[in-house]
Protein backbone atom coordinates (compact mmCIF):
# COMPACT_ATOMS: atom_id res chain seq x y z
CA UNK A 1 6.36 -0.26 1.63
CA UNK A 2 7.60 -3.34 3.01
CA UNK A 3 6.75 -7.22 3.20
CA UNK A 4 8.10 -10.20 4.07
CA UNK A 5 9.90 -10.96 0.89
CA UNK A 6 9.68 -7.52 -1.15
CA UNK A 7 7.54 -8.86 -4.13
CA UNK A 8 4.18 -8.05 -3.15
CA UNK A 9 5.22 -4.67 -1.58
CA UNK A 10 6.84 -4.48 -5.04
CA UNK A 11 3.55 -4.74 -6.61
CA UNK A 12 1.46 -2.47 -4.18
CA UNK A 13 4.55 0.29 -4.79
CA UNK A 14 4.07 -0.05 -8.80
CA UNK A 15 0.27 0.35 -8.37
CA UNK A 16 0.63 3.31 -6.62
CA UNK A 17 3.16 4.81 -8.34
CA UNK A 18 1.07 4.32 -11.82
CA UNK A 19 -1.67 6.13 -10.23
CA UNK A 20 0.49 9.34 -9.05
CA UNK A 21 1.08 8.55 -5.78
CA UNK A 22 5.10 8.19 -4.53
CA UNK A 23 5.66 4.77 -3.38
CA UNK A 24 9.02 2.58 -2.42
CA UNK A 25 9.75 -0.46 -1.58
CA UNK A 26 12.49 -1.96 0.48
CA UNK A 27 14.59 -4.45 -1.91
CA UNK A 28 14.80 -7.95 -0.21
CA UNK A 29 11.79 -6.82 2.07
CA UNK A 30 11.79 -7.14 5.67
CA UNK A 31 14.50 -10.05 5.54
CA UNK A 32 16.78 -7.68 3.36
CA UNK A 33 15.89 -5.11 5.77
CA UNK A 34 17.17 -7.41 9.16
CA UNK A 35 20.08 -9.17 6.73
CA UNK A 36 21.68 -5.63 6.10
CA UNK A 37 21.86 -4.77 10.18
CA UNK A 38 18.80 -2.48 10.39
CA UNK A 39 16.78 -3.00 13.63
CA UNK A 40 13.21 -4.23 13.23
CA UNK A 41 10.42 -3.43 15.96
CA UNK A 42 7.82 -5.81 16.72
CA UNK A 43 4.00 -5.43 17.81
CA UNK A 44 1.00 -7.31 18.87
CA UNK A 45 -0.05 -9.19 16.15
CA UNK A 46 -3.53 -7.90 14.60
């Protein structure tokens, strides 16, 4: 999972993970993500 700054993606990972299901998230979320080189696609917003 990913989010802006990794703490609520944090959260949603931990939830799942309690309840069974196998869930990451990305340290540093998507900022951690661009800050280590990794490319980033963008869409329409919703």
């Amino acid at each position: 999972m990913i989010c802006a700054s990794g703490n609520r993606s944090l959260r949603a990972a931990e939830h799942l993970a309690a309840r069974g299901v196998d869930a990451l998230s990305v340290t540093g979320g998507t900022a951690g993500w661009a800050r280590t080189g990794r490319p980033l696609a963008g869409g329409s917003p919703a």
